[in-house]
N, C-alpha and C. Protein backbone atom coordinates (compact mmCIF):
# COMPACT_ATOMS: atom_id res chain seq x y z
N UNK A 1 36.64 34.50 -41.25
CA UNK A 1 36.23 33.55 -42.26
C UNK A 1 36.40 34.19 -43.62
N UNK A 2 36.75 33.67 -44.13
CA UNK A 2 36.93 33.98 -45.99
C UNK A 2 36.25 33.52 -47.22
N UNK A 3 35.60 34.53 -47.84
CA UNK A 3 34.33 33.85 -48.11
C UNK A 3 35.36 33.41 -49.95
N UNK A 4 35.08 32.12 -50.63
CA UNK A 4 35.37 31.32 -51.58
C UNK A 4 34.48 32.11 -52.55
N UNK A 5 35.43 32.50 -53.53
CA UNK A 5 34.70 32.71 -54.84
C UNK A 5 35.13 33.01 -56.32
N UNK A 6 35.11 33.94 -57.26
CA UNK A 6 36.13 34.09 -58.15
C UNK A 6 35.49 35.49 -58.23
N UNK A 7 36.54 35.88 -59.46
CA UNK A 7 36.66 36.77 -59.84
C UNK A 7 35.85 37.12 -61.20
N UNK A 8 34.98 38.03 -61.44
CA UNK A 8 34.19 38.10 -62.85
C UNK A 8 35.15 38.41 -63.86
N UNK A 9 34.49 39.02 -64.89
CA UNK A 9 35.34 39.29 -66.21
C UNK A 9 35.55 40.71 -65.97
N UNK A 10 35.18 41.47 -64.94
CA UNK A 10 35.52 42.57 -64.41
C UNK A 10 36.69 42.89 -63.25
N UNK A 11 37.14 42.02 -63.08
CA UNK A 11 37.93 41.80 -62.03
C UNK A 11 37.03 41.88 -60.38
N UNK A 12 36.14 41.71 -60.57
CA UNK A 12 35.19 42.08 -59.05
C UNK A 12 35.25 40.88 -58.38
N UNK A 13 35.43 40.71 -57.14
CA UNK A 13 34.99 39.17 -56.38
C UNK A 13 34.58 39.23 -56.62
N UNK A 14 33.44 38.09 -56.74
CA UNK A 14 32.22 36.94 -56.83
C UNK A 14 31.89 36.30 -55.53
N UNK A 15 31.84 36.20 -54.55
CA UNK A 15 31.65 34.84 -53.77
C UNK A 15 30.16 34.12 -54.03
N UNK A 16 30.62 33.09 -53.82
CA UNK A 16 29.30 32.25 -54.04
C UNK A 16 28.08 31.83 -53.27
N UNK A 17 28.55 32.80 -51.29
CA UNK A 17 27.61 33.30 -50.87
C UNK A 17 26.48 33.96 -50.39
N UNK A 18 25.59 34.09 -49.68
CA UNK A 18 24.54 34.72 -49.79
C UNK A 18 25.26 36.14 -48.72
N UNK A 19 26.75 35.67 -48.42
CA UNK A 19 26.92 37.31 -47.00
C UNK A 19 27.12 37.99 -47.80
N UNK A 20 27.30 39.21 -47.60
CA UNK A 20 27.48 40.67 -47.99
C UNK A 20 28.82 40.97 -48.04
N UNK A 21 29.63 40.02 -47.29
CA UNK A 21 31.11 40.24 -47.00
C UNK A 21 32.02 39.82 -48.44
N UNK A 22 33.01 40.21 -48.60
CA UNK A 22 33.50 39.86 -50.05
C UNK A 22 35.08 40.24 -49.62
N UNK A 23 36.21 39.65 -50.01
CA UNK A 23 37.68 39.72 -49.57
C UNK A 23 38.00 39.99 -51.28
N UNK A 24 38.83 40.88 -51.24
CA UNK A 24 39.69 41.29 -52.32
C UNK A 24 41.01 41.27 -52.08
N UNK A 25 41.83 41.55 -53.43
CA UNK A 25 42.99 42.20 -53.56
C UNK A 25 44.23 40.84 -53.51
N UNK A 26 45.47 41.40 -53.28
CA UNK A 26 46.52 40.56 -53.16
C UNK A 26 46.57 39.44 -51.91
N UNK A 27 45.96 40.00 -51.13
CA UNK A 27 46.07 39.49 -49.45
C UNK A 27 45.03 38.47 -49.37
N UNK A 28 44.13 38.19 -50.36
CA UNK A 28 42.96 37.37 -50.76
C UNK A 28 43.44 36.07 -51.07
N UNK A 29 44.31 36.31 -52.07
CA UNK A 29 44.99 34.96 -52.74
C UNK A 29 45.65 34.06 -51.68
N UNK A 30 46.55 34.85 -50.74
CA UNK A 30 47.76 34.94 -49.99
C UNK A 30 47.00 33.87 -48.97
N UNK A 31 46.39 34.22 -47.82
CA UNK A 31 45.36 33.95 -47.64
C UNK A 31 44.47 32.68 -48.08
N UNK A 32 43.86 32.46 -49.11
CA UNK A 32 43.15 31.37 -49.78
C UNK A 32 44.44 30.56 -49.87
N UNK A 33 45.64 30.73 -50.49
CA UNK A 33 46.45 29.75 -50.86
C UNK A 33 47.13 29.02 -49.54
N UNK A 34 46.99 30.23 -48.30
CA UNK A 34 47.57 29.58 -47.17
C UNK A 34 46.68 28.48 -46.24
N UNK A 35 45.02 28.79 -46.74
CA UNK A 35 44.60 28.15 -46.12
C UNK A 35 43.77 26.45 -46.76
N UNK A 36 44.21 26.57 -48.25
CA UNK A 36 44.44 25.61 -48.73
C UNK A 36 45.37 24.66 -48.36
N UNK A 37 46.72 25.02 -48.08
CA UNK A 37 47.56 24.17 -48.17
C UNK A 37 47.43 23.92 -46.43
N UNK A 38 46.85 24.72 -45.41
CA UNK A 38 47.01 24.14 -44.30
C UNK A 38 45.69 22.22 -44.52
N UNK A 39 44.38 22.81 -45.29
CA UNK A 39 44.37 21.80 -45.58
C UNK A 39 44.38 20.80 -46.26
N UNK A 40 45.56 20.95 -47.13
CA UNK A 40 46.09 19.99 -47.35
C UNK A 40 47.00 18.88 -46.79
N UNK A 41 47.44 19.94 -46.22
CA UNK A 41 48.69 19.39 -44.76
C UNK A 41 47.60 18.48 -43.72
N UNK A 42 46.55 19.13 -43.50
CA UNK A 42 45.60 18.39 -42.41
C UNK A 42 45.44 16.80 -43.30
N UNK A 43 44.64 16.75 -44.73
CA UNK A 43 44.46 15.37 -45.05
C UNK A 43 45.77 14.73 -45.56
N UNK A 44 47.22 15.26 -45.45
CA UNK A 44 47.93 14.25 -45.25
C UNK A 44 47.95 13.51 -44.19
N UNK A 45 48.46 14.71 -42.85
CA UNK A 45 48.44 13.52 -41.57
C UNK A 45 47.23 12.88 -41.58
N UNK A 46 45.60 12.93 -41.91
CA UNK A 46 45.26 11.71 -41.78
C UNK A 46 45.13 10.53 -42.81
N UNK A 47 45.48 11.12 -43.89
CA UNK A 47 46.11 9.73 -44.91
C UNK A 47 46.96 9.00 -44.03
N UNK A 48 47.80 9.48 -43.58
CA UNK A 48 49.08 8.53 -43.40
C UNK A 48 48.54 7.82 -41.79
N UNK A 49 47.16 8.36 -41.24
CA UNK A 49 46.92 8.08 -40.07
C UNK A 49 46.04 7.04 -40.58
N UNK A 50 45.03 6.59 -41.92
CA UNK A 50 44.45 5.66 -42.03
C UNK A 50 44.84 4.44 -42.35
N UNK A 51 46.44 4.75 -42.27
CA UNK A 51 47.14 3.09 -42.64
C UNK A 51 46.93 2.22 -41.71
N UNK A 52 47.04 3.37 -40.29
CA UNK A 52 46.90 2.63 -38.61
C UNK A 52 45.49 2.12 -38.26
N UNK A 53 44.61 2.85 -38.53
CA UNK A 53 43.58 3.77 -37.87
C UNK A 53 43.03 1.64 -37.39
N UNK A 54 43.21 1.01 -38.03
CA UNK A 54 42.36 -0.68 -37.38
C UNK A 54 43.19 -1.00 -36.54
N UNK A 55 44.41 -0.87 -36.72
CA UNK A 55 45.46 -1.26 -35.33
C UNK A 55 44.99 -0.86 -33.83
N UNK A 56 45.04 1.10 -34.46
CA UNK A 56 44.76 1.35 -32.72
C UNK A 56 43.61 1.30 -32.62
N UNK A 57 42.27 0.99 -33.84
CA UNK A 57 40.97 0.72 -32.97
C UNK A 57 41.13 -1.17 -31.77
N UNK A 58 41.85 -2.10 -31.99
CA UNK A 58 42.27 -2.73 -31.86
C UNK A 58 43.04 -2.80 -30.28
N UNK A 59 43.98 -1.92 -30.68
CA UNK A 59 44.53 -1.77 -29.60
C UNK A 59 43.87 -0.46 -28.11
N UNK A 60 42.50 0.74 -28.56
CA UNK A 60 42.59 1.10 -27.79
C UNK A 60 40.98 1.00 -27.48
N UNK A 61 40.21 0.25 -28.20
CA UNK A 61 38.83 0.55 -28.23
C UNK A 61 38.10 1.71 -28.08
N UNK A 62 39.11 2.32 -29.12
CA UNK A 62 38.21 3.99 -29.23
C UNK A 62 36.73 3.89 -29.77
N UNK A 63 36.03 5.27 -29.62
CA UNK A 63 34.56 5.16 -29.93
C UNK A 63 34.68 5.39 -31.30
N UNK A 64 33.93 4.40 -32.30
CA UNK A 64 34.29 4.49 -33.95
C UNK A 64 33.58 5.94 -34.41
N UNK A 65 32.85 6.39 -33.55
CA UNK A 65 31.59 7.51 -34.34
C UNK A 65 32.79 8.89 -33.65
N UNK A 66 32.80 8.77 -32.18
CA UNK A 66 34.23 9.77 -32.22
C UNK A 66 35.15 9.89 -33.19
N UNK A 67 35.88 9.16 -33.66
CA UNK A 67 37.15 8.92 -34.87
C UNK A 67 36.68 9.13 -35.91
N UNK A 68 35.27 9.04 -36.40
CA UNK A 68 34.84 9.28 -37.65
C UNK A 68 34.22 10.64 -38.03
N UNK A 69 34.19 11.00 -36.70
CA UNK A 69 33.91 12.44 -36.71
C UNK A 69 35.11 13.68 -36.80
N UNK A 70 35.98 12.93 -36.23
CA UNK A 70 37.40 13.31 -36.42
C UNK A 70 38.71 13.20 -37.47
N UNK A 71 38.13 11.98 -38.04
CA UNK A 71 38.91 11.85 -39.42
C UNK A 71 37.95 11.97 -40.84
N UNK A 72 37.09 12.08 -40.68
CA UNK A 72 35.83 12.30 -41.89
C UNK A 72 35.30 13.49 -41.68
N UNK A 73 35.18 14.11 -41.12
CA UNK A 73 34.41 15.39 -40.47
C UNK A 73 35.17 16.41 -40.26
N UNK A 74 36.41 15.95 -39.79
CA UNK A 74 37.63 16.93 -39.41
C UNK A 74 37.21 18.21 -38.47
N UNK A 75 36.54 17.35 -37.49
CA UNK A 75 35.95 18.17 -36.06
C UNK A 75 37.57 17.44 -35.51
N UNK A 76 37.17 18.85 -34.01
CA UNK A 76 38.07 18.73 -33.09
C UNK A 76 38.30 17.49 -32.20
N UNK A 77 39.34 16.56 -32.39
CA UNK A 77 39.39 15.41 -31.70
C UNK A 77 38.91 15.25 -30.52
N UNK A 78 38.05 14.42 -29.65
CA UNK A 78 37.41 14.56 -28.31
C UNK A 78 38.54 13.81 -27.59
N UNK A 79 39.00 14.70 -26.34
CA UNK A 79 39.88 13.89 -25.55
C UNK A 79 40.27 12.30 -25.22
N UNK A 80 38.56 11.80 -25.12
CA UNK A 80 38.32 10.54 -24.74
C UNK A 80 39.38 10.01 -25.87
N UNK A 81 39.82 10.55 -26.94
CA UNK A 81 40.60 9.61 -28.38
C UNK A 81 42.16 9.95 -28.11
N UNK A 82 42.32 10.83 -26.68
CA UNK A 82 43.64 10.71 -26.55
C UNK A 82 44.54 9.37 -26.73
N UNK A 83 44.25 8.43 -26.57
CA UNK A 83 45.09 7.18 -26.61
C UNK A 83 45.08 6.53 -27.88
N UNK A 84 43.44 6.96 -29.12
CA UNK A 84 44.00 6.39 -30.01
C UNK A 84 45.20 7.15 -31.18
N UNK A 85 45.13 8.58 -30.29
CA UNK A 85 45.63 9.40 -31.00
C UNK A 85 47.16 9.02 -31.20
N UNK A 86 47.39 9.20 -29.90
CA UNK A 86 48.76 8.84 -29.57
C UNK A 86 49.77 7.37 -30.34
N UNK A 87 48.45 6.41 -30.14
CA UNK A 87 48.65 5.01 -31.04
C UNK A 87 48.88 5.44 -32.47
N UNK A 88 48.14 6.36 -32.94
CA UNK A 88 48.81 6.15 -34.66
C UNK A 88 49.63 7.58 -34.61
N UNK A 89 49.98 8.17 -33.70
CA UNK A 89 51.31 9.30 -33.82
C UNK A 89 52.08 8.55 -34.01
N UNK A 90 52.20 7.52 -33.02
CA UNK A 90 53.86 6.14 -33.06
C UNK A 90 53.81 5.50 -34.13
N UNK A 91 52.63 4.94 -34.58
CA UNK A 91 52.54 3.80 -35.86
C UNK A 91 52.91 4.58 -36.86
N UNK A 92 52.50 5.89 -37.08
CA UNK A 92 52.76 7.00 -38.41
C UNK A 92 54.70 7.50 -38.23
N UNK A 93 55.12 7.31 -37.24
CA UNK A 93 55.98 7.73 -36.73
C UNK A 93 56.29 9.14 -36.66
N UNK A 94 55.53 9.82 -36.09
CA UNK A 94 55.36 11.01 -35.92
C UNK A 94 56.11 11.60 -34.83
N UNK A 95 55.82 10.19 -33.61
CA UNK A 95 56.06 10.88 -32.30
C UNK A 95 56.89 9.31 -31.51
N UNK A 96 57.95 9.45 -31.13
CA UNK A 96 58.56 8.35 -30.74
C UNK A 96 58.11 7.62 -29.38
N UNK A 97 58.25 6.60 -28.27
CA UNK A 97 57.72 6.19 -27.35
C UNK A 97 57.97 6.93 -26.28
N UNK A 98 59.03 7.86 -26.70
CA UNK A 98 59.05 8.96 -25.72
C UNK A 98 58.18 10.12 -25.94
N UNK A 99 58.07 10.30 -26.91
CA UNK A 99 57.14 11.24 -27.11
C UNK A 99 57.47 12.26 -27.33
N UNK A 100 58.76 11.73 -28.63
CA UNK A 100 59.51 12.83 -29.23
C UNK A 100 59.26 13.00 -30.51
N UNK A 101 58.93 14.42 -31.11
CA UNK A 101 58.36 14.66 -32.47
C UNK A 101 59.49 14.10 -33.29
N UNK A 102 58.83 13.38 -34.42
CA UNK A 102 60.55 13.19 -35.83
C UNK A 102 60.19 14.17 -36.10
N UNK A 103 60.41 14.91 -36.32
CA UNK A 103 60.20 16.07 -37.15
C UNK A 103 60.68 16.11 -38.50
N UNK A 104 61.67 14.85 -38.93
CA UNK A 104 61.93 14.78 -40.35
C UNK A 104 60.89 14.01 -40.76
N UNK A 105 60.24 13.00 -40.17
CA UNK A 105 59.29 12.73 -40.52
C UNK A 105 57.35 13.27 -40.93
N UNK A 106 57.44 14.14 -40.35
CA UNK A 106 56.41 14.98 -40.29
C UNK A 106 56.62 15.51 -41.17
N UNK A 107 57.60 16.28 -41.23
CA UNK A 107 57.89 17.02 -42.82
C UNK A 107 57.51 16.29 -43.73
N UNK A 108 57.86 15.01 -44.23
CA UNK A 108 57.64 14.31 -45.02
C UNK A 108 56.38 13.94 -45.40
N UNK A 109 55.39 13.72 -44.50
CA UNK A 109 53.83 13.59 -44.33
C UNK A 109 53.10 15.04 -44.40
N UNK A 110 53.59 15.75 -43.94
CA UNK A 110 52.57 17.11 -44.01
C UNK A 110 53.26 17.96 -45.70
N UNK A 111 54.48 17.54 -46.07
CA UNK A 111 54.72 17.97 -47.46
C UNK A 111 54.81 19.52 -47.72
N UNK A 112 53.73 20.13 -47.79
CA UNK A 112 53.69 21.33 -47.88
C UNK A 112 53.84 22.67 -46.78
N UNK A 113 53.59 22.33 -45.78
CA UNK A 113 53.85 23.18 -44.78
C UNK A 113 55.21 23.58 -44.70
N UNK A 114 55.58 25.17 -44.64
CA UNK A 114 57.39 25.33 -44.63
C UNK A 114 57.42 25.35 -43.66
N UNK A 115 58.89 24.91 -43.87
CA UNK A 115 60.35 24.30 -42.76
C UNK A 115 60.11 25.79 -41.31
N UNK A 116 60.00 26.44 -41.82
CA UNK A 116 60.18 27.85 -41.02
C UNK A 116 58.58 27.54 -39.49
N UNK A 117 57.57 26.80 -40.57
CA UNK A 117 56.33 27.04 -39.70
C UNK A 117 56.65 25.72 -38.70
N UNK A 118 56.86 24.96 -39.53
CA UNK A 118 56.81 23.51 -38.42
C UNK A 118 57.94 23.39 -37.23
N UNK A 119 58.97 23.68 -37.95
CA UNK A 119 59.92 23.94 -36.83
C UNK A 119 59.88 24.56 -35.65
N UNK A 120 59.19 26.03 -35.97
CA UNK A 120 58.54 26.76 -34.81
C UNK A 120 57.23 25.96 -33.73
N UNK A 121 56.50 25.41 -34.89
CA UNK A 121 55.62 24.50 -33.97
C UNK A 121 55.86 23.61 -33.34
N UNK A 122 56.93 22.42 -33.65
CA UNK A 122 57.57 21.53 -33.48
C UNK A 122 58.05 21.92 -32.02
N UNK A 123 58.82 23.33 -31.78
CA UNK A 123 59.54 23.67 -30.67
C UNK A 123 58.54 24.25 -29.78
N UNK A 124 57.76 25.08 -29.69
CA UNK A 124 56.74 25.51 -29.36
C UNK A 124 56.32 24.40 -28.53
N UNK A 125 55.77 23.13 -29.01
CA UNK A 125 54.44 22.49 -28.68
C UNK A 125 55.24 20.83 -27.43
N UNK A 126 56.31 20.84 -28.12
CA UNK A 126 57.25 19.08 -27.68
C UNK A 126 56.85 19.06 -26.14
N UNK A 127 56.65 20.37 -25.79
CA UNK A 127 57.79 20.41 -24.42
C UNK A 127 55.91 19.94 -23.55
N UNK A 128 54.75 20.20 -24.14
CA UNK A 128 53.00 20.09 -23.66
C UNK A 128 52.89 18.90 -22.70
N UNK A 129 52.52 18.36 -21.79
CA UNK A 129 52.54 17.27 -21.56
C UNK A 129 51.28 17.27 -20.16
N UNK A 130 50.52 16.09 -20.14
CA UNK A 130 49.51 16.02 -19.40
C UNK A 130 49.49 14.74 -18.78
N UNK A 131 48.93 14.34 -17.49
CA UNK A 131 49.05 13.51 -16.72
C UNK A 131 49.45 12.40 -17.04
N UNK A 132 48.76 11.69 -18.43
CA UNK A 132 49.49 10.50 -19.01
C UNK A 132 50.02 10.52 -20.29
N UNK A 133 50.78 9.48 -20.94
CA UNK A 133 51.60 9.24 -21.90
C UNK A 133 50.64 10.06 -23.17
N UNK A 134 49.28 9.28 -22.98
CA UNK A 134 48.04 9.47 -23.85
C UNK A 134 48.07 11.23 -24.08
N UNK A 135 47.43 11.83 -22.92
CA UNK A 135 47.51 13.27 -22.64
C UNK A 135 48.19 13.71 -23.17
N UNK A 136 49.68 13.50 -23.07
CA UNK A 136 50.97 14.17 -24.04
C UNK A 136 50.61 14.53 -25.18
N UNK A 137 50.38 13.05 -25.37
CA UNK A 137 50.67 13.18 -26.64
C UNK A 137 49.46 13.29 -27.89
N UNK A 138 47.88 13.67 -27.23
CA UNK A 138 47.19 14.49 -27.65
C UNK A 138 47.65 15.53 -27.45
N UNK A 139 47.96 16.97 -26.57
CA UNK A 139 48.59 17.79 -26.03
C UNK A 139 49.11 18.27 -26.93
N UNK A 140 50.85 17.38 -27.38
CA UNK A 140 51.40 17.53 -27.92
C UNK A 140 50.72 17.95 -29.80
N UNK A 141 49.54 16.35 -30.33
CA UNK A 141 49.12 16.85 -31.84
C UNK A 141 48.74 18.21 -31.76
N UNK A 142 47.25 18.25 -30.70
CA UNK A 142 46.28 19.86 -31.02
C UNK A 142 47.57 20.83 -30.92
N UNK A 143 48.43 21.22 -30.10
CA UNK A 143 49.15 22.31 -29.94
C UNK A 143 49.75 22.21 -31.69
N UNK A 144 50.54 21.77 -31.80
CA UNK A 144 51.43 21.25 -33.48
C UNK A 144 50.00 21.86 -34.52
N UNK A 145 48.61 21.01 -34.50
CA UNK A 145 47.72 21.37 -34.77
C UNK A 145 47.47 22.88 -35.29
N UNK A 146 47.28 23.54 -34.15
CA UNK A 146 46.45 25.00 -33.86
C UNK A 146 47.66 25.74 -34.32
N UNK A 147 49.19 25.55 -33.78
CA UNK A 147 50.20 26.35 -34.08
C UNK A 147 50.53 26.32 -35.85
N UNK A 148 50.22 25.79 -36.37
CA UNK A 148 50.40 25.54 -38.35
C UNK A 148 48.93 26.52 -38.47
N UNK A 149 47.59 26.16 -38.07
CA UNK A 149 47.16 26.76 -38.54
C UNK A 149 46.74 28.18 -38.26
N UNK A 150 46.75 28.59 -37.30
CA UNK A 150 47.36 30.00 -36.58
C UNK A 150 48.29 30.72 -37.45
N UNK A 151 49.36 30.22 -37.59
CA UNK A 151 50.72 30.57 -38.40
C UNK A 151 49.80 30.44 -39.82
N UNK A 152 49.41 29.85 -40.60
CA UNK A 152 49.28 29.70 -41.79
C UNK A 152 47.50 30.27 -41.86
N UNK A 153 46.98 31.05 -41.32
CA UNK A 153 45.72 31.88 -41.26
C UNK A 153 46.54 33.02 -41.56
């Protein structure tokens, strides 16, 4: 964990918590800036996932307090939302009916994440697949998921 803070007029961290722990130096920034932009990358895909998000409640009768915990909260999706997941991968066009990543498209939605990280994830993760279509293609997001931010920690 990396504790958020600045720098005084002395050049000393600051953090603005009560731990004892304090991150310096070049590898600090590096670091903070990487894990900014992972989330930033996170509230694109679900921008572009709230265009859907009434369709597939619609279409899959997901639990609204699950999804809201998951797109407001940005907790770990609960399986049970495998299907609505999968519903706005396709509507976002993320992931085709096969349950093939665009990957030019993703680029386009996640924006900031480099070509070098997604690609690797992209290849890494396509191949995940679990008993149903749904499974996949939860499977398929968390892996894509964990592999950006793994890579970008």
């Amino acid at each position: 964990m990396i504790a958020v803070g600045h720098n005084d007029r002395y050049g000393k961290f600051v953090d603005g918590s009560t731990s004892s722990i304090s991150v310096t130096g070049s590898n600090c920034s590096f670091v903070l800036t990487n894990q900014l932009e992972f989330k930033t990358a996170q509230q694109n895909v679900l921008n572009a996932f709230f265009l859907h998000k009434n369709d597939c409640y619609r279409t899959t009768n997901a639990n609204p307090v699950l999804v809201n915990k998951w797109m407001n909260q940005k907790e770990t999706p609960d399986k049970s939302l495998s299907g609505f997941i999968k519903c706005l991968l396709i509507k976002a066009n993320i992931l085709n009916d096969d349950l093939v990543v665009n990957a030019t498209n993703l680029k386009k939605i996640l924006k900031i994440v480099p070509d070098y990280v997604l690609n690797k994830s992209i290849k890494q993760c396509q191949q995940e697949r679990g008993k149903t279509p749904c499974e996949s293609s939860y499977k398929i997001f968390m892996c894509i998921c964990e592999h950006i931010k793994n890579t970008m920690d």
